[in-house]
C-alpha atoms as a PDB file:
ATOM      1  CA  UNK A   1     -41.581 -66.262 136.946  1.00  0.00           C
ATOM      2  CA  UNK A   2     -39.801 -69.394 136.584  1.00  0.00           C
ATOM      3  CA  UNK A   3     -40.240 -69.321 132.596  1.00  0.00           C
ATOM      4  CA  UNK A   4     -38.535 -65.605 132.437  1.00  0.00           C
ATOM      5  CA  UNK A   5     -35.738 -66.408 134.682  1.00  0.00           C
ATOM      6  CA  UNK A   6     -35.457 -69.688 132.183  1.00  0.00           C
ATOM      7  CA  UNK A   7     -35.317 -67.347 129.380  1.00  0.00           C
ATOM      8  CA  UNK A   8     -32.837 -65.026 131.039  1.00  0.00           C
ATOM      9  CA  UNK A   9     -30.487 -67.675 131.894  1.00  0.00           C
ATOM     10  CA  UNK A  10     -30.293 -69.716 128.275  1.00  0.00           C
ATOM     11  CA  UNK A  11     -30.463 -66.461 126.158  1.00  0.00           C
ATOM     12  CA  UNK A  12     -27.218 -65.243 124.960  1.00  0.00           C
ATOM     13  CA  UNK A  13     -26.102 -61.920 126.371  1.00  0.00           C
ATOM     14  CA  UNK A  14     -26.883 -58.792 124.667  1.00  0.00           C
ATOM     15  CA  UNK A  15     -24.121 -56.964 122.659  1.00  0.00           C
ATOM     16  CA  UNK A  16     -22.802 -53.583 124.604  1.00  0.00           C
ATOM     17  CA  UNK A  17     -24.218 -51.250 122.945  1.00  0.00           C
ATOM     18  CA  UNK A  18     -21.175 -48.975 121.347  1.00  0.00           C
ATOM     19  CA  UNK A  19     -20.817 -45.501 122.688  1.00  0.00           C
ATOM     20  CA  UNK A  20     -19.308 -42.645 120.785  1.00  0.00           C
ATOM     21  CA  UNK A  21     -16.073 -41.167 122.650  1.00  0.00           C
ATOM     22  CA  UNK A  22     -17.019 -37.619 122.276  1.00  0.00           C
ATOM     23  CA  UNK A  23     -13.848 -36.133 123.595  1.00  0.00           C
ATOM     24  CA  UNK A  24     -12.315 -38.045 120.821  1.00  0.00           C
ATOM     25  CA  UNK A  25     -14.585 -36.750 117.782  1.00  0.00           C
ATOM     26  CA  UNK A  26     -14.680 -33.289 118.998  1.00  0.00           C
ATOM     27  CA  UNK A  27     -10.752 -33.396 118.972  1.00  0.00           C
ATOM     28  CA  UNK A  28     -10.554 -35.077 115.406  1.00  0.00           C
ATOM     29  CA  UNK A  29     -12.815 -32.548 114.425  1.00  0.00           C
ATOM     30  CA  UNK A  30     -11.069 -29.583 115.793  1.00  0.00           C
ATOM     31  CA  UNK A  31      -8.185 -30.749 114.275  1.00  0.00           C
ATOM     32  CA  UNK A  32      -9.350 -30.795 110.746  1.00  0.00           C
ATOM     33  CA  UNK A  33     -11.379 -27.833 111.065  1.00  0.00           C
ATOM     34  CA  UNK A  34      -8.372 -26.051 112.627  1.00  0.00           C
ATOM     35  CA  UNK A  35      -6.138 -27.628 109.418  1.00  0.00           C
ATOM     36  CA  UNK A  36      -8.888 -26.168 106.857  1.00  0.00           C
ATOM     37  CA  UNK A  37      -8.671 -22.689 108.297  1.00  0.00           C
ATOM     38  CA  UNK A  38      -5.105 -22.992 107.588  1.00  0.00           C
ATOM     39  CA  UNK A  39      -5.570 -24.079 104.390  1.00  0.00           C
ATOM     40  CA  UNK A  40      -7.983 -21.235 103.621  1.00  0.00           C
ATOM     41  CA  UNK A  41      -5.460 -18.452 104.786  1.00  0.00           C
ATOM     42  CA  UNK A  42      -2.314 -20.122 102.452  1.00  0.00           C
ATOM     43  CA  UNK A  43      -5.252 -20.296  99.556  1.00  0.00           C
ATOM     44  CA  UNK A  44      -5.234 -16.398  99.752  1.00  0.00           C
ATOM     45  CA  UNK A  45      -1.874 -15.951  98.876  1.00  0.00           C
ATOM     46  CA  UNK A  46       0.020 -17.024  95.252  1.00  0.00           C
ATOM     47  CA  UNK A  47       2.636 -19.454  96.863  1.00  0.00           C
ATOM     48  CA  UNK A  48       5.699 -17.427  96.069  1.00  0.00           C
ATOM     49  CA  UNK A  49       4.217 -14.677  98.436  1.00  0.00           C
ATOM     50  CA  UNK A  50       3.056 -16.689 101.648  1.00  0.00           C
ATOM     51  CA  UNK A  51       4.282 -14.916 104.915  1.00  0.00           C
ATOM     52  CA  UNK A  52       7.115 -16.804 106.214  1.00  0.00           C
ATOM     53  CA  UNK A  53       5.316 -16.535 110.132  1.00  0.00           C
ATOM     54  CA  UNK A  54       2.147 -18.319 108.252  1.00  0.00           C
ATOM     55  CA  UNK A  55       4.322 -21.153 106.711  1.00  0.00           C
ATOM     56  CA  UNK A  56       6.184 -21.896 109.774  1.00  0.00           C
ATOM     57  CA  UNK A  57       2.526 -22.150 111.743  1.00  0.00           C
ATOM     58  CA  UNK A  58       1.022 -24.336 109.084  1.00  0.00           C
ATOM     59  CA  UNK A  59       3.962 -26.605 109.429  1.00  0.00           C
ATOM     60  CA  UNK A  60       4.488 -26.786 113.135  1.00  0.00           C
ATOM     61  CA  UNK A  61       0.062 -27.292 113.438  1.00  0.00           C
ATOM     62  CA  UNK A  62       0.680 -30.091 110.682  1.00  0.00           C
ATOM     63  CA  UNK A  63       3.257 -31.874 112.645  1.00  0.00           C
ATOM     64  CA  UNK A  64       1.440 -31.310 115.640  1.00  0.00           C
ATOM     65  CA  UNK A  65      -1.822 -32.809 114.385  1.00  0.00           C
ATOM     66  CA  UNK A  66       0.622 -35.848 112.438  1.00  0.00           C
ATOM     67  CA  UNK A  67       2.011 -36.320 116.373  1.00  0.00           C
ATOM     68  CA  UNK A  68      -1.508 -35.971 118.098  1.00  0.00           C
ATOM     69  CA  UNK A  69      -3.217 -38.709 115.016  1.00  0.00           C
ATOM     70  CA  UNK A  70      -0.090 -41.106 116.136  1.00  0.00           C
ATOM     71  CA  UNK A  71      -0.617 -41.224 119.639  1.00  0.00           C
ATOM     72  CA  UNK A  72      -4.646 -41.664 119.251  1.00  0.00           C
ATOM     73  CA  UNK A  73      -3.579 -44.520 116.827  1.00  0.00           C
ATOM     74  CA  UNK A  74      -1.069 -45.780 118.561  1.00  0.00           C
ATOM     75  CA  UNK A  75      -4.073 -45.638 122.331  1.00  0.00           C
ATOM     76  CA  UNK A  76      -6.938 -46.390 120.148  1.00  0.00           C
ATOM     77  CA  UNK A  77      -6.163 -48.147 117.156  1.00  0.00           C
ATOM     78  CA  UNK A  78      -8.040 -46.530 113.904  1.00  0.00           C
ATOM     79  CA  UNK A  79     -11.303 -45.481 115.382  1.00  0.00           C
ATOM     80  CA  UNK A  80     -14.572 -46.763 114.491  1.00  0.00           C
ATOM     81  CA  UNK A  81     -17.965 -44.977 113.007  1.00  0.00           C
ATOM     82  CA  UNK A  82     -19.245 -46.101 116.129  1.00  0.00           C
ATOM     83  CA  UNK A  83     -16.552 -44.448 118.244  1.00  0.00           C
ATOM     84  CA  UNK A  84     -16.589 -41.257 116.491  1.00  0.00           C
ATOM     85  CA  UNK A  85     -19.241 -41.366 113.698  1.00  0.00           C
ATOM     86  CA  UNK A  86     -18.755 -40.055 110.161  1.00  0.00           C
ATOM     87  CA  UNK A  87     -17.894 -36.736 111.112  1.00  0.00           C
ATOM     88  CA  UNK A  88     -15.093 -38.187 113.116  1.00  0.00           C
ATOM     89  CA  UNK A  89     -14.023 -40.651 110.262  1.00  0.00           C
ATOM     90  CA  UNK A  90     -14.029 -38.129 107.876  1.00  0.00           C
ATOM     91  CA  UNK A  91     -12.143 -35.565 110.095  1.00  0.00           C
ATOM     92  CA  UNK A  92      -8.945 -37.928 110.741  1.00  0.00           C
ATOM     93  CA  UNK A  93      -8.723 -38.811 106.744  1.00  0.00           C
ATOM     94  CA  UNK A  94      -8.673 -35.283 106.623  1.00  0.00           C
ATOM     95  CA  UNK A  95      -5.902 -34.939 108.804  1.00  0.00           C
ATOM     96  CA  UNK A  96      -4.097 -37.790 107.111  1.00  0.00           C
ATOM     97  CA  UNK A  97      -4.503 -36.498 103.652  1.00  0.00           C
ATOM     98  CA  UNK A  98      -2.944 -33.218 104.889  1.00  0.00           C
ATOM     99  CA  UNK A  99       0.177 -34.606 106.596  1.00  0.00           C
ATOM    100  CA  UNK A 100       3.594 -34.224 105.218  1.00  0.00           C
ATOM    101  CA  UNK A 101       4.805 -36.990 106.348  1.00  0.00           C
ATOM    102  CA  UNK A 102       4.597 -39.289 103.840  1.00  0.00           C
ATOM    103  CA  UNK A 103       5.335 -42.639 105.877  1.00  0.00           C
ATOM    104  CA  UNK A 104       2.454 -42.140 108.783  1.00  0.00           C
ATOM    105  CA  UNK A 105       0.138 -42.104 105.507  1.00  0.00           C
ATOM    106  CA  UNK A 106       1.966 -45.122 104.058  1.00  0.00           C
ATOM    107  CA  UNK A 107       1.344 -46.386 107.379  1.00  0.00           C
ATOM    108  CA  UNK A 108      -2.168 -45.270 107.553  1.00  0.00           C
ATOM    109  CA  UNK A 109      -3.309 -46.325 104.083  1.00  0.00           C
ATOM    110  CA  UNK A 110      -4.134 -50.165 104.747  1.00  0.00           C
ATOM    111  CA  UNK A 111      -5.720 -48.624 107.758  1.00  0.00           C
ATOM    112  CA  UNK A 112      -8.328 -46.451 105.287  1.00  0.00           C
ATOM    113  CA  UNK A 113      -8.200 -49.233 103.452  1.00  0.00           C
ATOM    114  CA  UNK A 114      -9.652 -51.981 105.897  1.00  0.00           C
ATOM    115  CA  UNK A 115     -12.328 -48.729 106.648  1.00  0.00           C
ATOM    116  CA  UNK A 116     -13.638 -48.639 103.404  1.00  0.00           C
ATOM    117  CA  UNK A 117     -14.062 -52.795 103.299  1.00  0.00           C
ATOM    118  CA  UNK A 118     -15.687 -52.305 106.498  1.00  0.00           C
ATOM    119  CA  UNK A 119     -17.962 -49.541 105.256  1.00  0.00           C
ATOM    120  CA  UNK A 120     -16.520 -47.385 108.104  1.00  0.00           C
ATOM    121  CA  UNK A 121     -17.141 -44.241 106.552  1.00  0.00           C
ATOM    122  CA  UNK A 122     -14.582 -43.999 104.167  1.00  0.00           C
ATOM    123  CA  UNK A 123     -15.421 -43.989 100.626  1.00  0.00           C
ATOM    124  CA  UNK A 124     -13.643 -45.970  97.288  1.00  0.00           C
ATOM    125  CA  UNK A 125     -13.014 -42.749  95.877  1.00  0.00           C
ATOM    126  CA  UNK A 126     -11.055 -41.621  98.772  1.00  0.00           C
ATOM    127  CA  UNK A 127      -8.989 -44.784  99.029  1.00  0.00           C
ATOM    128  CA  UNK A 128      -8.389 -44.709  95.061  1.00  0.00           C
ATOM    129  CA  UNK A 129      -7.507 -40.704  95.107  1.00  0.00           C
ATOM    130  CA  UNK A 130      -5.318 -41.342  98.486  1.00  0.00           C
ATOM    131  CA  UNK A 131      -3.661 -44.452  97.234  1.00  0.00           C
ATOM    132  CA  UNK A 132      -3.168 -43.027  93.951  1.00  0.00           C
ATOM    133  CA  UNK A 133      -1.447 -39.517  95.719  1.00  0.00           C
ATOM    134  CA  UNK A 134       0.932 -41.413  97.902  1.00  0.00           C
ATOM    135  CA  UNK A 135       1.753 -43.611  95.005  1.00  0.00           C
ATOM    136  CA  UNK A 136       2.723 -40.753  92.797  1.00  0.00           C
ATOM    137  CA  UNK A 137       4.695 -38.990  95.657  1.00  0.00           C
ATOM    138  CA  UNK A 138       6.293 -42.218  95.885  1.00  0.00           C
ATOM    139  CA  UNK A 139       7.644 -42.100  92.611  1.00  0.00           C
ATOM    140  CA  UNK A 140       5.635 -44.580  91.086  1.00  0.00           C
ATOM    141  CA  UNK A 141       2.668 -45.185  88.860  1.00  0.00           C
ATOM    142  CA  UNK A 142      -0.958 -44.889  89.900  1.00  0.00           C
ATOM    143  CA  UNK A 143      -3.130 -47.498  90.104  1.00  0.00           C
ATOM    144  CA  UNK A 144      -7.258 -46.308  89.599  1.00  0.00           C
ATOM    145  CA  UNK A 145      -5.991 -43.142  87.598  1.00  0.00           C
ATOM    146  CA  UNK A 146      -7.580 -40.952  89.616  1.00  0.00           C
ATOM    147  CA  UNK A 147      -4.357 -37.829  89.532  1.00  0.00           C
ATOM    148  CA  UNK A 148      -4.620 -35.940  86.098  1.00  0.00           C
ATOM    149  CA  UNK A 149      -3.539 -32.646  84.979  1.00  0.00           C
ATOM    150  CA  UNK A 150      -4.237 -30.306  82.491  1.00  0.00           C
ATOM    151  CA  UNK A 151      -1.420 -29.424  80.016  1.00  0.00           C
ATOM    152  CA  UNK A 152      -1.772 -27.532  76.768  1.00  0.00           C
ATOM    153  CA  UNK A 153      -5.290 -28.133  76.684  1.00  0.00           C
ATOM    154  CA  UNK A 154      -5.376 -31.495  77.493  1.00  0.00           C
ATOM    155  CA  UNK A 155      -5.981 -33.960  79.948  1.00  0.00           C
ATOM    156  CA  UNK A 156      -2.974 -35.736  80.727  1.00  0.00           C
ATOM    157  CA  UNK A 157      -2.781 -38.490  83.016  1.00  0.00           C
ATOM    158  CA  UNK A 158      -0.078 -39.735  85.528  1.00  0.00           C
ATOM    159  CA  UNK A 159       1.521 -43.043  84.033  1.00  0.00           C
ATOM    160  CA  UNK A 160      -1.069 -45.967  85.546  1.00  0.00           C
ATOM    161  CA  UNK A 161       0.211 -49.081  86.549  1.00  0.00           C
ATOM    162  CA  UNK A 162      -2.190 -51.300  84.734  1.00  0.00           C
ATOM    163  CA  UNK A 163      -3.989 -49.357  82.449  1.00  0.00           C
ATOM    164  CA  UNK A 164      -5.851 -52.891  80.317  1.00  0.00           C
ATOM    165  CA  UNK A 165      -7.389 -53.253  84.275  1.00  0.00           C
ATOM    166  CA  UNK A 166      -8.052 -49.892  85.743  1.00  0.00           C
ATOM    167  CA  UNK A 167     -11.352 -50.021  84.923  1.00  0.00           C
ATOM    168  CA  UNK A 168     -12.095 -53.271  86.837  1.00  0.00           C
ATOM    169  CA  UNK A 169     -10.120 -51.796  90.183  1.00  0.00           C
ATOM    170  CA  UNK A 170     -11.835 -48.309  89.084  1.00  0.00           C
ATOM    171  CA  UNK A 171     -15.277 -50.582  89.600  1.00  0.00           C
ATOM    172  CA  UNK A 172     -14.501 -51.994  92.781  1.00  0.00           C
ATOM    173  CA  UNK A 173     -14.127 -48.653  94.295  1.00  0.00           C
ATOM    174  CA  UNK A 174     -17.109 -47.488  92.989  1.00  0.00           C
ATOM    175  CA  UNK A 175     -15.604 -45.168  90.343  1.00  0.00           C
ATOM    176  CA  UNK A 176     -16.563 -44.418  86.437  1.00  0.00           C
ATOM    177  CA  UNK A 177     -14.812 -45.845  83.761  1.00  0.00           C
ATOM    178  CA  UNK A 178     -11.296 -44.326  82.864  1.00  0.00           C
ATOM    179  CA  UNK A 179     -12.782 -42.705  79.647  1.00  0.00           C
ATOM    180  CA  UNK A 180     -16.017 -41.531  81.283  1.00  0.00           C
ATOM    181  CA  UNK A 181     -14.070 -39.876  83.687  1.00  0.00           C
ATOM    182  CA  UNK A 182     -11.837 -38.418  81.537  1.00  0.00           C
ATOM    183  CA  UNK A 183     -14.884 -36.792  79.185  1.00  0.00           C
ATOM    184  CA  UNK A 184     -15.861 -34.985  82.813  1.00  0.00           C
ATOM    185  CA  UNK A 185     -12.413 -33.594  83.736  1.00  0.00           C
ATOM    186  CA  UNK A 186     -12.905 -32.423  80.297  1.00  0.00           C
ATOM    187  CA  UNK A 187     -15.609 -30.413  80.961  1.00  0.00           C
ATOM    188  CA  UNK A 188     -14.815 -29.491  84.191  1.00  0.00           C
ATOM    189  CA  UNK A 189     -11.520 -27.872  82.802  1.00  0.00           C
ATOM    190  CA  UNK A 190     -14.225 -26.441  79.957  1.00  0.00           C
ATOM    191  CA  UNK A 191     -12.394 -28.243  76.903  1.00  0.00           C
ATOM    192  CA  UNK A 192     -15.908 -29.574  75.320  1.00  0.00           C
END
């Protein structure tokens, strides 16, 4: 008896094991699922012919969601896997990606950023495709060349920052190189 009490006093204490905040991840994922449906519904309309009523809702439930992600940042601080688990993760990059307010995702990005180092559930394609989005919106070049688009049969890329070195920050992010990924959108857009 003596030896286990011993044991129990010199033995360092046992982490807390982490417990996932379900009322969180249910509402991150309500959230996003709620902001897909939208989605969906404006997909089934050419933009010029969107009901006005279903513009003004998408854009009230966007700011609501942008207001709602700022106050569970602002209790929480960016929530962990372990808080929320990939589902959870994955919902509020959703959410961010979908915002129109482009300074809470300027805000956010070191945020997804420091995720991704921390293999939070955020992937280097999602930081390089983010990054590169808000760049562009930004007015400014991309850095992993991740936004193309396809005019007069070609694949034409936004203007890249470093272009000699996209390939190495392309590789830390777990991405193909430029050319490589070029040859797919290629395909994809059925030009080979």
């Amino acid at each position: 008896m003596r030896l286990i009490m011993c044991l129990v006093i010199l033995l360092p204490p046992l982490p807390a094991l982490a417990q996932v905040d379900i009322d969180l991840q249910r509402q991150l994922i309500k959230m996003a699922q709620q902001n897909q449906q939208i989605s969906q519904s404006l997909d089934k309309y050419e933009s010029a012919r969107v009901p006005e009523a279903l513009q003004s809702l998408a854009v009230e439930i966007s700011e609501l969601h942008t207001e709602t992600l700022k106050e569970i940042i602002a209790l929480h601080g960016w929530p962990s896997k372990s808080q929320v688990e990939k589902q959870g993760i994955q919902a509020i990059f959703q959410l961010i990606q979908h915002t129109h307010d482009l300074m809470f995702q300027q805000d956010m990005l070191p945020l997804i950023i420091q995720s991704f180092v921390d293999k939070e559930g955020i992937t280097g394609q999602e930081v390089a495709e983010f990054t590169d989005k808000i760049l562009i919106k930004l007015g400014k070049k991309q850095v992993f060349g991740t936004q193309a688009k396809l005019i007069n049969s070609k694949v034409i890329f936004a203007k890249i920052e470093n272009e000699n070195s996209v390939d190495q920050l392309r590789a830390q992010m777990d991405l193909p190189p430029l050319a490589e990924y070029k040859q797919t959108l290629k395909v994809f857009y059925g030009l080979q």
